[in-house]
Protein backbone atom coordinates (compact mmCIF):
# COMPACT_ATOMS: atom_id res chain seq x y z
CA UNK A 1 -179.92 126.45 -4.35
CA UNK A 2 -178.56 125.84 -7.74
CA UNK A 3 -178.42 121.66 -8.70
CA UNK A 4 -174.58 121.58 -9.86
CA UNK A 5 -172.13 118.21 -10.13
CA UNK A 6 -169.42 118.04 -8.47
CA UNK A 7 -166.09 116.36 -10.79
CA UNK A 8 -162.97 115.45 -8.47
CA UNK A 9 -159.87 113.94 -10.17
CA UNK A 10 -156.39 112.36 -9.76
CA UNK A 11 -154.25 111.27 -12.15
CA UNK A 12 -153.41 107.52 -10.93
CA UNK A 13 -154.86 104.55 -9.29
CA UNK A 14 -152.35 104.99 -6.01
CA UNK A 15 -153.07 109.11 -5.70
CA UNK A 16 -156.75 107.58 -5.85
CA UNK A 17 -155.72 105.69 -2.04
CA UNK A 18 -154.80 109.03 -0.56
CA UNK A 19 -156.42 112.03 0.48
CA UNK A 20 -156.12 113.85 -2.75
CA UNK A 21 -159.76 112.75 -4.04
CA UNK A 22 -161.14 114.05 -0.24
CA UNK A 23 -159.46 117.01 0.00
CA UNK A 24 -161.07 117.90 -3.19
CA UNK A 25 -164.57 117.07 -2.24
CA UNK A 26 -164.56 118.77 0.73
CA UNK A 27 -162.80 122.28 -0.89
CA UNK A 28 -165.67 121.78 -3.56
CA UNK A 29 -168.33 121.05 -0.61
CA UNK A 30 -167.27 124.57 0.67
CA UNK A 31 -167.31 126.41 -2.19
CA UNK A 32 -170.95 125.06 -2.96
CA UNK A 33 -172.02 126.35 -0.14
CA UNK A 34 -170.56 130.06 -0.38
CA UNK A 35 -171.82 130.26 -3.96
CA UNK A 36 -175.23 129.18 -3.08
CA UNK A 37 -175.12 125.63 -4.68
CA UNK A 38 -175.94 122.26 -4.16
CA UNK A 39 -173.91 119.17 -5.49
CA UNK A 40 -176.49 116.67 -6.48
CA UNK A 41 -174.19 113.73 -7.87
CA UNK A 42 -170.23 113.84 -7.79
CA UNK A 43 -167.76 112.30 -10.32
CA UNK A 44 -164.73 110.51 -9.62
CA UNK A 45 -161.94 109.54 -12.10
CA UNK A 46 -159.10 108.19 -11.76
CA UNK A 47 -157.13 108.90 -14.92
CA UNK A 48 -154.77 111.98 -16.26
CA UNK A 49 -156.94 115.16 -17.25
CA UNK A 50 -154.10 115.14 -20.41
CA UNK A 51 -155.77 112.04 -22.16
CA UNK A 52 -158.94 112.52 -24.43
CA UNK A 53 -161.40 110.35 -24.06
CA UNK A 54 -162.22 110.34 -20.58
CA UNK A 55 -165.09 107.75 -19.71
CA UNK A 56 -166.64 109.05 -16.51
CA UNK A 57 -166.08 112.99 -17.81
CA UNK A 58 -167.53 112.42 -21.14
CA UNK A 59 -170.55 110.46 -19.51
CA UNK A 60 -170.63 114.01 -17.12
CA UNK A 61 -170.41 116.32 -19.70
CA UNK A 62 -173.42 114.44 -21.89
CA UNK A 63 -175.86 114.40 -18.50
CA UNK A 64 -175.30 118.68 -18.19
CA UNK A 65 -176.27 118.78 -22.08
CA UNK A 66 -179.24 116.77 -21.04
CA UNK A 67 -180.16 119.07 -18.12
CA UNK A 68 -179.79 116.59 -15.47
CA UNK A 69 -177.80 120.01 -13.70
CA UNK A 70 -177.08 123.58 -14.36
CA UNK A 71 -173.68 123.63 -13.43
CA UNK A 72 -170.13 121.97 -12.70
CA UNK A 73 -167.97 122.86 -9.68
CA UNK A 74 -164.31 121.40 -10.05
CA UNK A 75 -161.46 122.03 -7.87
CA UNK A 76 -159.23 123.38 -9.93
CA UNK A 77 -159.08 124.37 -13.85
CA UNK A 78 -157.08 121.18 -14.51
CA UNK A 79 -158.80 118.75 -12.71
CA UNK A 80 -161.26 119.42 -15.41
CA UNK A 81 -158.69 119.73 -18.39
CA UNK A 82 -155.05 119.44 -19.28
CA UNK A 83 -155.65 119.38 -22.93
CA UNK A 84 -157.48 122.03 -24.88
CA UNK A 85 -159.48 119.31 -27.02
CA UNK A 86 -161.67 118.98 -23.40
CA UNK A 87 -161.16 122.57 -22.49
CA UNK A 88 -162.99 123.59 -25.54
CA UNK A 89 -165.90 120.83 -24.82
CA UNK A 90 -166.53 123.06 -21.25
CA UNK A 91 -166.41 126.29 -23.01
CA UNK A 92 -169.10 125.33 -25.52
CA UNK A 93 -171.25 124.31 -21.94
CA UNK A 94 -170.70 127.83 -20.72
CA UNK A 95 -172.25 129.16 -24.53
CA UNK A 96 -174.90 126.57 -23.91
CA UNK A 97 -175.81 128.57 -20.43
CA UNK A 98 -174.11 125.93 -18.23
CA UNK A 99 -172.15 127.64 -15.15
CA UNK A 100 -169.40 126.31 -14.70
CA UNK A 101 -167.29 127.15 -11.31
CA UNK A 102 -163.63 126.67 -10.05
CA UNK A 103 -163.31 126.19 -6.36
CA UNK A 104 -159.86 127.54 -5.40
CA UNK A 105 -160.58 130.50 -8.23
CA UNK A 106 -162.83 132.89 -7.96
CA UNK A 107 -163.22 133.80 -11.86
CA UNK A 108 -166.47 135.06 -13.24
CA UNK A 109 -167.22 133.24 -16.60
CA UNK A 110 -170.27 135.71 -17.30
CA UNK A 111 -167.06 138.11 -18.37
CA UNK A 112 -165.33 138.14 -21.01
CA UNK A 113 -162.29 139.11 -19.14
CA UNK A 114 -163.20 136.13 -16.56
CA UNK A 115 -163.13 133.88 -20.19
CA UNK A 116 -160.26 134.88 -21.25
CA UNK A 117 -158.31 134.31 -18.30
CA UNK A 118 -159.74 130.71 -17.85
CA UNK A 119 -158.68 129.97 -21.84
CA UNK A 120 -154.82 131.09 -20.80
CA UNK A 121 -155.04 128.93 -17.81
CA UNK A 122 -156.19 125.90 -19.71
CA UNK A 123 -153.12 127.10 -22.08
CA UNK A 124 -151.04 126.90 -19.11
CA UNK A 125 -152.38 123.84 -18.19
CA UNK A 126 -152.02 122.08 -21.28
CA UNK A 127 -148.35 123.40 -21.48
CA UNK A 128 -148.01 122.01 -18.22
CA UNK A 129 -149.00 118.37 -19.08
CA UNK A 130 -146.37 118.30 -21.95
CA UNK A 131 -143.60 119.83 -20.41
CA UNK A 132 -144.33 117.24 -17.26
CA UNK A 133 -144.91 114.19 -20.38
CA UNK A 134 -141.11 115.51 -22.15
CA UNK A 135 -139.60 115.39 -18.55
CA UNK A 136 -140.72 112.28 -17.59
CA UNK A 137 -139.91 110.66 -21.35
CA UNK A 138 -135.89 112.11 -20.74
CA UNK A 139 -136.18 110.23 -16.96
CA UNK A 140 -137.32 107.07 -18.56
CA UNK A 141 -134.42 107.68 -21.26
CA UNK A 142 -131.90 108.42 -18.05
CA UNK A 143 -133.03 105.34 -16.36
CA UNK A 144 -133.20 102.32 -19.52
CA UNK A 145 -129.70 103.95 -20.50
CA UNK A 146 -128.59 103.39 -17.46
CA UNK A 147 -129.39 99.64 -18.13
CA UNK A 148 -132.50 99.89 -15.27
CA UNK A 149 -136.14 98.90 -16.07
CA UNK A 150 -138.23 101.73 -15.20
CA UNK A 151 -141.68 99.70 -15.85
CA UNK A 152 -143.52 97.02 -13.61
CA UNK A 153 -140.74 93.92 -13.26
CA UNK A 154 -141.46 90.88 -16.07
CA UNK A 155 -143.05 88.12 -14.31
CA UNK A 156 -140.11 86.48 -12.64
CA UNK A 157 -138.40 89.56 -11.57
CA UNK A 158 -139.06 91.72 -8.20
CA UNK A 159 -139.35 95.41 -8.03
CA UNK A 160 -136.85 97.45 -5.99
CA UNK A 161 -137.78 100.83 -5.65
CA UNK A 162 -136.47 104.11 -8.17
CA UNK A 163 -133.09 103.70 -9.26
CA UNK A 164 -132.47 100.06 -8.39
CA UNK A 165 -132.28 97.12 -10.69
CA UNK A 166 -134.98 94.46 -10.87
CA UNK A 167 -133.74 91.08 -9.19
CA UNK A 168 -134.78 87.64 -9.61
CA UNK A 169 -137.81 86.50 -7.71
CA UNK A 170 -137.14 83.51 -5.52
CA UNK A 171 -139.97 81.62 -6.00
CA UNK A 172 -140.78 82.53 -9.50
CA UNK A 173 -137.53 82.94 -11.48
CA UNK A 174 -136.48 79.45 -11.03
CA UNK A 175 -140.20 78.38 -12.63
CA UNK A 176 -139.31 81.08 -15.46
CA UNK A 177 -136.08 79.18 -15.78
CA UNK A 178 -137.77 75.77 -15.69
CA UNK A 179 -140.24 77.20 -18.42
CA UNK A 180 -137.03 77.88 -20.75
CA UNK A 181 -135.62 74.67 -20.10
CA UNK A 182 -138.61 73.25 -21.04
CA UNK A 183 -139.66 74.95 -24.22
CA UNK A 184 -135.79 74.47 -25.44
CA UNK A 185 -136.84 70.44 -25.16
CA UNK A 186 -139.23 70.55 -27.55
CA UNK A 187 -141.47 68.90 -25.95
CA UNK A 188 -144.73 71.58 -25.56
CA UNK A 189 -146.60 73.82 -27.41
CA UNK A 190 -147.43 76.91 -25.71
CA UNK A 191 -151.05 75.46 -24.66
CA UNK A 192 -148.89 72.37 -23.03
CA UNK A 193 -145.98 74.29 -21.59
CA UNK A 194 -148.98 77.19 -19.77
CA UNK A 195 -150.43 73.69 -17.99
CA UNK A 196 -147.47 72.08 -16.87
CA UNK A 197 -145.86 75.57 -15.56
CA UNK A 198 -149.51 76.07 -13.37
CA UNK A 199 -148.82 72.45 -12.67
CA UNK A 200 -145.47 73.13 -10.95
CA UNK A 201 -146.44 76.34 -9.29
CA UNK A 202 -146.10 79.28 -12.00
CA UNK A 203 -149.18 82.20 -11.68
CA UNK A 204 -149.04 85.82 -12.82
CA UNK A 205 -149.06 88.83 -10.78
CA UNK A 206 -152.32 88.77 -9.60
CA UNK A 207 -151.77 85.42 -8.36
CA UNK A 208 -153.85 83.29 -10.88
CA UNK A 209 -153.11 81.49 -14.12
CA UNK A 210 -150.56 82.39 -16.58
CA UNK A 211 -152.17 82.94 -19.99
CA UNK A 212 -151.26 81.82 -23.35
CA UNK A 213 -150.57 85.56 -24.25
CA UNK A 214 -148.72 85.84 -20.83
CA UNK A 215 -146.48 82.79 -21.80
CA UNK A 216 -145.56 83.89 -25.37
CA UNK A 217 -144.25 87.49 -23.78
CA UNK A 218 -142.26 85.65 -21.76
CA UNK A 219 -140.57 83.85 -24.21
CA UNK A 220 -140.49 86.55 -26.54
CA UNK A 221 -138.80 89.19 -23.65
CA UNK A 222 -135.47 89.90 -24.68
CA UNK A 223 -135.35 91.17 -20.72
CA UNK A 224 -134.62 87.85 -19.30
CA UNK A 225 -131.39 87.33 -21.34
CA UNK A 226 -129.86 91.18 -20.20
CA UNK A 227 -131.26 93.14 -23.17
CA UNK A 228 -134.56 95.70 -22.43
CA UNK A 229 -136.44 96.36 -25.83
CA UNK A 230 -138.61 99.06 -26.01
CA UNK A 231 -141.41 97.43 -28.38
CA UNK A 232 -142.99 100.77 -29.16
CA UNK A 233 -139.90 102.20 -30.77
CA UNK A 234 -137.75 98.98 -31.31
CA UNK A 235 -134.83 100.57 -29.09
CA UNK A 236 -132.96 98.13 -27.03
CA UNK A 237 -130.37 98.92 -24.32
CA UNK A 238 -127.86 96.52 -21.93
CA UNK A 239 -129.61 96.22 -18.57
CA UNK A 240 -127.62 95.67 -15.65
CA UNK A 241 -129.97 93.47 -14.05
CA UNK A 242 -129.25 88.92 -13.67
CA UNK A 243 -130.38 87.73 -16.79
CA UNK A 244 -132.08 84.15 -16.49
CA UNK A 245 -131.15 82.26 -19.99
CA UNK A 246 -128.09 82.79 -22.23
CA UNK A 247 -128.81 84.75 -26.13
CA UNK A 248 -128.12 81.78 -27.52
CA UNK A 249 -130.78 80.06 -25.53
CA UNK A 250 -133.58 82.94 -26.29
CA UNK A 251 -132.12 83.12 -30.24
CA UNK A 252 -132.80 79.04 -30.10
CA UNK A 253 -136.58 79.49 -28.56
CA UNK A 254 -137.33 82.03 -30.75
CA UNK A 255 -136.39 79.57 -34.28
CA UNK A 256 -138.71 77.01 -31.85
CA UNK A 257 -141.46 79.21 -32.13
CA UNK A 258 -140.99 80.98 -35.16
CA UNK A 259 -141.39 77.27 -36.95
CA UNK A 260 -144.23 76.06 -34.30
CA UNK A 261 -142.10 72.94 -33.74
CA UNK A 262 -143.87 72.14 -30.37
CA UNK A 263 -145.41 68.82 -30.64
CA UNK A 264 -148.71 68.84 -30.29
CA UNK A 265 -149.50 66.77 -26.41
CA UNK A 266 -149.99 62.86 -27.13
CA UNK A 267 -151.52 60.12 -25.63
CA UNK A 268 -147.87 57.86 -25.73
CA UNK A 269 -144.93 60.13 -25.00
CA UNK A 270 -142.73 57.62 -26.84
CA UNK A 271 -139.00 57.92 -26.45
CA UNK A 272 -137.72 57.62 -30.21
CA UNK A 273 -140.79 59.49 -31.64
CA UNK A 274 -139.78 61.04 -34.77
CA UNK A 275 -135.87 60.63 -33.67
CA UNK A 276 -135.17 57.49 -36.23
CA UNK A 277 -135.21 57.19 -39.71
CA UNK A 278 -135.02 53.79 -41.79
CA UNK A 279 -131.83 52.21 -42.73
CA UNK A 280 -133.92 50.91 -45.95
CA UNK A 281 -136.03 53.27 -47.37
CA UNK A 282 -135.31 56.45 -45.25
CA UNK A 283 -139.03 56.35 -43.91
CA UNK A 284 -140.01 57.61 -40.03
CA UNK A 285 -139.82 55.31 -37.97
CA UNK A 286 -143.22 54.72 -35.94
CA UNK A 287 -143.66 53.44 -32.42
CA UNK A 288 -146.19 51.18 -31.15
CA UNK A 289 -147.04 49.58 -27.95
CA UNK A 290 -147.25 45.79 -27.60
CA UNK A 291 -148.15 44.43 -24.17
CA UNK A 292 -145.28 45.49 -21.76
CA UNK A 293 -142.82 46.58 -25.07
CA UNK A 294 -142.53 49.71 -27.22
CA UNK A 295 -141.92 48.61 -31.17
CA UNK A 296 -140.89 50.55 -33.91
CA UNK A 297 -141.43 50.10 -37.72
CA UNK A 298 -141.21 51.63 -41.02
CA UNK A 299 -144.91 51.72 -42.53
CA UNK A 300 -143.79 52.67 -46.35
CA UNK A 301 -145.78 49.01 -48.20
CA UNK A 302 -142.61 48.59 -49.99
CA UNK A 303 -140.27 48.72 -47.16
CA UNK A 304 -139.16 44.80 -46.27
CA UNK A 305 -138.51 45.74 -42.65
CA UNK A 306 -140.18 44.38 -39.97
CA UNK A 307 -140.86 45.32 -36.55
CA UNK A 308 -137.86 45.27 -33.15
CA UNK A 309 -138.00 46.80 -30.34
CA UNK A 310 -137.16 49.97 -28.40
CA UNK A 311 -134.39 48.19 -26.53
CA UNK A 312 -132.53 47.71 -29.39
CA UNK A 313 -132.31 51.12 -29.82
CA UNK A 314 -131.73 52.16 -26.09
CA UNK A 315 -128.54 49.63 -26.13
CA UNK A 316 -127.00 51.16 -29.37
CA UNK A 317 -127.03 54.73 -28.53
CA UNK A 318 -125.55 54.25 -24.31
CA UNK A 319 -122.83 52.27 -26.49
CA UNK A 320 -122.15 55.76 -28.99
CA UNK A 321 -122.25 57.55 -26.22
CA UNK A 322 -119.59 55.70 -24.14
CA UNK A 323 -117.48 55.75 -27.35
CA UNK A 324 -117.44 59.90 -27.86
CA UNK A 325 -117.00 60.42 -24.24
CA UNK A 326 -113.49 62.39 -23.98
CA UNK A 327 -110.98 60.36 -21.45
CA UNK A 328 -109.37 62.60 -18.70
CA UNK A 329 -106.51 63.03 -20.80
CA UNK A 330 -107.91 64.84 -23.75
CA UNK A 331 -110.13 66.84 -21.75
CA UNK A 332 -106.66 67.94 -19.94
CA UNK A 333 -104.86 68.71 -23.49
CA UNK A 334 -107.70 70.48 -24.37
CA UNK A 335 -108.03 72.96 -21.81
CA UNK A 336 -104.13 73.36 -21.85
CA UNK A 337 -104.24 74.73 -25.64
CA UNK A 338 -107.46 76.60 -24.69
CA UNK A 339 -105.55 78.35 -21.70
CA UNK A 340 -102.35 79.14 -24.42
CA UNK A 341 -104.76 80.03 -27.66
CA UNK A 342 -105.63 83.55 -28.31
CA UNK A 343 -109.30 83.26 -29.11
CA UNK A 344 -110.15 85.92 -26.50
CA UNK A 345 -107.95 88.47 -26.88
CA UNK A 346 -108.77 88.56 -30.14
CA UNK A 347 -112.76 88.83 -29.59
CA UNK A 348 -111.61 91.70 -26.98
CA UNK A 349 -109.85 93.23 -29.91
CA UNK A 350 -112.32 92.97 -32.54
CA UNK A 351 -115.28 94.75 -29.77
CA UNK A 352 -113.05 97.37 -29.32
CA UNK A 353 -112.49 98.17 -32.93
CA UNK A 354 -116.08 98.01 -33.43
CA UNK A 355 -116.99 99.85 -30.48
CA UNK A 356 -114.12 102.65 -31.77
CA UNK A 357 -115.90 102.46 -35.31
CA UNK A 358 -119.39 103.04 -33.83
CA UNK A 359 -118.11 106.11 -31.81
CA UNK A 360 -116.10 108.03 -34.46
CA UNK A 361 -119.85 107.43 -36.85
CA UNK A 362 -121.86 108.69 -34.59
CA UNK A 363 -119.33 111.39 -34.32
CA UNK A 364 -119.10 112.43 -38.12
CA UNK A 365 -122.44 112.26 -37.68
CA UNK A 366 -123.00 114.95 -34.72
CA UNK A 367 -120.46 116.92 -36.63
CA UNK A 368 -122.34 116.88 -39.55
CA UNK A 369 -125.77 118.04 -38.23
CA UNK A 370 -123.44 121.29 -36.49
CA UNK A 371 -122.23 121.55 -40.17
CA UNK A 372 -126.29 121.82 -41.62
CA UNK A 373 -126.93 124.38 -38.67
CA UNK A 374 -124.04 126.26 -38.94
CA UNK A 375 -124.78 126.91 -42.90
CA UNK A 376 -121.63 124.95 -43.98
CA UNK A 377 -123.26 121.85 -45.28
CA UNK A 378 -127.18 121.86 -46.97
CA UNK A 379 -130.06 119.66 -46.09
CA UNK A 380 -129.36 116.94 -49.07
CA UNK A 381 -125.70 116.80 -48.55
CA UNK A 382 -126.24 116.29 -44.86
CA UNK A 383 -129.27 113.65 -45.89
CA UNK A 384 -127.03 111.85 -48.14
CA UNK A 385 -124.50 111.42 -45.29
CA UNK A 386 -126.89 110.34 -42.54
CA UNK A 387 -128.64 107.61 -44.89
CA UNK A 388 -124.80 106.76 -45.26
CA UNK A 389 -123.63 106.81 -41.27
CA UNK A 390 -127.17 105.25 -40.35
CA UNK A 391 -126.56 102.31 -42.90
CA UNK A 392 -123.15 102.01 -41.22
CA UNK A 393 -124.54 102.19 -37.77
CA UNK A 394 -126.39 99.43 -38.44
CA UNK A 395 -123.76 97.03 -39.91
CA UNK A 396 -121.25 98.34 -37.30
CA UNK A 397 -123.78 97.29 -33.90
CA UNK A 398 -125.15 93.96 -35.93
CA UNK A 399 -121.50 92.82 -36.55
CA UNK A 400 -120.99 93.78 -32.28
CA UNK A 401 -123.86 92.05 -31.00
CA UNK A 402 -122.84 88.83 -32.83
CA UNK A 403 -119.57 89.06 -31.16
CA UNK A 404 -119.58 85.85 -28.80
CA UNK A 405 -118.66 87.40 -25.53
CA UNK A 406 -115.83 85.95 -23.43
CA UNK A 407 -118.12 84.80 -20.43
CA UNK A 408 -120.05 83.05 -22.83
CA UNK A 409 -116.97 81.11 -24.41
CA UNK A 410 -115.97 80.31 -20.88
CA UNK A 411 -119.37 79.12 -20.45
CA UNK A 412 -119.45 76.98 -23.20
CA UNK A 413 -115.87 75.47 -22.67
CA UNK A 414 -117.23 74.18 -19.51
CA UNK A 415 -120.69 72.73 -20.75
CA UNK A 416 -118.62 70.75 -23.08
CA UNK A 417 -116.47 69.36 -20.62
CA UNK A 418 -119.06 68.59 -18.56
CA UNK A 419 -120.79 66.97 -21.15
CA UNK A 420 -118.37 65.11 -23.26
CA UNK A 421 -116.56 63.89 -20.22
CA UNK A 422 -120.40 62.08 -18.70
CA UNK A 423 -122.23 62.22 -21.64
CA UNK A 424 -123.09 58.42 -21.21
CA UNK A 425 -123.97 58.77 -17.39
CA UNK A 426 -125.73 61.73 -18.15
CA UNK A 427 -128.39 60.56 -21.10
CA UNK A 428 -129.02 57.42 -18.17
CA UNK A 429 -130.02 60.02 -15.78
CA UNK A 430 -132.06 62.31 -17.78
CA UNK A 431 -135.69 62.80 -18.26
CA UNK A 432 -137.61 61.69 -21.45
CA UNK A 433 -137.75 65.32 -23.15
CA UNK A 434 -134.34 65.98 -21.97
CA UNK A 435 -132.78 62.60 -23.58
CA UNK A 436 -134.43 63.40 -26.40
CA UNK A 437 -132.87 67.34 -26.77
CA UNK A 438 -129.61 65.53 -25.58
CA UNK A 439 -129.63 63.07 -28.81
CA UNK A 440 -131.27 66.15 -31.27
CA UNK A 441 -127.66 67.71 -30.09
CA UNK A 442 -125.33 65.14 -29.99
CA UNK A 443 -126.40 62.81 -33.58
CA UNK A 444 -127.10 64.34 -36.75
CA UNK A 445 -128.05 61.36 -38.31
CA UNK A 446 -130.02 58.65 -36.67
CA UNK A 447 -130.90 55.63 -38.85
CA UNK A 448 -131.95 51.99 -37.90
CA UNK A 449 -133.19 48.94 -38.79
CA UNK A 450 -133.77 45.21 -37.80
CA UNK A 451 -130.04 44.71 -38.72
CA UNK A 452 -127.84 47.83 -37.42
CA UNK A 453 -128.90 50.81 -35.69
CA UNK A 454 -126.52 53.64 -36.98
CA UNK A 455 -125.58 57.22 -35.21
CA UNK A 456 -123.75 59.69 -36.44
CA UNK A 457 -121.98 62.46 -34.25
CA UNK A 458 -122.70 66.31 -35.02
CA UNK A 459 -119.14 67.92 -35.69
CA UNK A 460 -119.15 69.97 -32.05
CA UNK A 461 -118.60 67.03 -30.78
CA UNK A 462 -115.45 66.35 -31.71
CA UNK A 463 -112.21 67.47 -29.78
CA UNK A 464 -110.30 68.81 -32.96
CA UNK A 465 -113.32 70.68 -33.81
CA UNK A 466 -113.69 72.49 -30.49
CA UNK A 467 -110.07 73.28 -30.59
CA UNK A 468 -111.58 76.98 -31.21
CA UNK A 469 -112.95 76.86 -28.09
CA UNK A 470 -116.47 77.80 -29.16
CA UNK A 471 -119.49 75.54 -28.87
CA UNK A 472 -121.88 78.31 -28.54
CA UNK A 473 -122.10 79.30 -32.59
CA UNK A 474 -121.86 75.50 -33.46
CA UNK A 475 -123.96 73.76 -31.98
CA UNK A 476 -126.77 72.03 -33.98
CA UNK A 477 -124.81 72.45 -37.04
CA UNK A 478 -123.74 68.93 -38.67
């Protein structure tokens, strides 16, 4: 009985589960036994016979060169090979007097007619694997331009099934959200905001910590405002799936991280920390604890203020606040020349002359390829006029995306009602991080000192300003 090895293989983790991996032991078992071998070790891998490289092959292949066994049994040609690189690496075993045998084919290698027609089966198979590898690239095309997600779901999302868009997980989207809101305060660096997410409940897929690298994808995934990029080619399409955070939210995180702005975690989470300026010299202001008091200074040795305390402080801005708080009755004028103003029909108008524009490009530019294969146009006329359509592409869908869209104007109408009308009620009942994001928004200009503590509004606040209707492309700006 000859010593042979037996290699089985399937090409994912879940065919692994089944009885694919069995069914080809026992068909090589057989064949063994007809032939007049014995299978002294097996193989098993788990991975597509179309990638080079293969760990547990290549560690097979090196033990026949060694003479650990005369021969290899597979089940088929292309469970050994779907790529001629590998194909080539068992023909130079059958030059180096190493038999090699295919159960379910009954081929003599010692022939060179039994060669030749394993070399155009290993063709086949090769043609095979990229015919299957360009199908399933134009069903992942089909799917994401569909607006579906044809990968595992981003952690917050659940899997459906083929066909079906991903939906937000119960338990974990509202953590994902919390995350956001979070991050948007300012408040943590990535180190700080992975902690206090496992603090509240937040783990990965397998069930165990998020980790840094985990976090920044999730603040970096342009997924969990509607939009699915492709990071490997840069193409992004409109999923139809329930985004969790507004663009303007993600385009604000991203400037957070893109400046590292998250403090670094303290021992005193001070209120007014780096909020106040001084009224003399235009030094920070520094807090301090004193017994039962918080106290904040100017340390510049030339400065002549002295020390007062946090209260001071707390008093002034509840008083700004109850002063730019709208009254019922502009809040009511104000949505009554919202309702009458055309801000929205025009945005509808200007997406659908840029969506027209877009469309008759991309025409001119189909029309002009038919043109180059037709003869009428050559290849540096026809470059000249892609470089030119391209360039316009790229204006014409930059100038679309930053097209507030109506929901989002309707949104923002009603965060600034909500707002402006409470604002002072609201900053009362608000966490530390979140008065603090609440004042970065609402004062542009925060000075103080043991005389006057002085606040200036940021220009969204104010009624005539949001006339427009837009808060969304305003706000931060003084």
């Amino acid at each position: 009985m000859k010593p042979c090895f037996g290699y089985i293989r399937v090409s994912t983790l879940r065919q692994g589960e089944g009885v694919s991996l069995e069914a080809q032991k026992d068909a090589i078992a057989e064949c063994a036994i007809k032939r007049g071998l014995t299978i002294t070790e097996w193989f098993e891998e788990k991975e597509t016979a179309a990638k080079i490289g293969r760990p547990i092959f290549n560690h097979m292949i090196a033990r026949l060169r060694r003479q650990h066994a005369i021969g290899l049994v597979v089940h088929k040609l292309d469970r050994s090979a779907r790529n001629l690189q590998d194909w080539a690496t068992v023909s130079q075993l059958m030059d180096e007097d190493i038999e090699f045998h295919i159960a379910t084919e009954p081929i003599d290698f010692s022939t060179r007619g039994g060669r030749m027609t394993a070399d155009f089966l290993a063709v086949i198979a090769a043609d095979f694997s990229r015919n299957q590898r360009e199908e399933t690239r134009k069903g992942l095309q089909g799917r994401l331009k569909q607006g579906l997600y044809p990968f595992k779901s981003p952690l917050g999302y659940l899997d459906n099934g083929k066909g079906k868009a991903k939906t937000p997980c119960p338990i974990a989207s509202p953590l994902i959200k919390e995350a956001f809101r979070l991050y948007l305060s300012g408040q943590h660096s990535l180190k700080s905001l992975r902690e206090e997410m496992y603090r509240r409940g937040l783990r990965n897929h397998s069930g165990g910590k998020v980790s840094l690298h985990g976090i920044e994808k999730v603040l970096s995934n342009t997924f969990y405002y509607g939009k699915i990029t492709i990071l490997r080619t840069g193409d992004t399409y409109d999923g139809i799936h329930e985004p969790l955070l507004s663009k303007a939210e993600y385009k604000r995180i991203q400037m957070i991280k893109s400046r590292r702005c998250g403090p670094k975690v303290t021992k005193h989470n001070f209120l007014f920390r780096g909020l106040f300026r001084c009224a003399d010299c235009a030094g920070p202001l520094i807090p301090e604890r004193q017994k039962a008091h918080v106290y904040y200074r100017c340390q510049c040795r030339e400065c002549p203020m002295k020390t007062f305390r946090e209260d001071r402080l707390e008093t002034a801005l509840r008083a700004r606040l109850a002063d730019i708080q709208l009254s019922k009755a502009a809040i009511k004028e104000m949505r009554t020349e919202w309702k009458h103003g055309k801000l929205t029909s025009n945005l509808r108008q200007q997406r659908r002359s840029l969506t027209a524009s877009i469309e008759a490009t991309e025409t001119k530019l189909a029309r002009a390829a038919d043109l180059l294969i037709e003869g009428g146009l050559d290849q540096q006329t026809y470059d000249a006029k892609k470089a030119e359509a391209n360039f316009d592409l790229v204006q014409l869908r930059s100038n679309l995306e930053d097209l507030p869209d109506p929901a989002d104007i309707k949104r923002d109408r009603d965060l600034y009602v909500s707002t402006m009308s409470n604002v002072a009620n609201l900053y009362a009942n608000l966490t530390k991080p979140e008065k603090r994001q609440l004042l970065e928004n609402v004062f542009s200009k925060r000075i103080a000192n043991t005389a006057r503590v002085f606040l200036e509004v940021r220009q969204w606040t104010d009624p005539q300003f949001m006339k427009g209707g837009v808060l969304t492309t305003q706000k931060g700006r003084n």
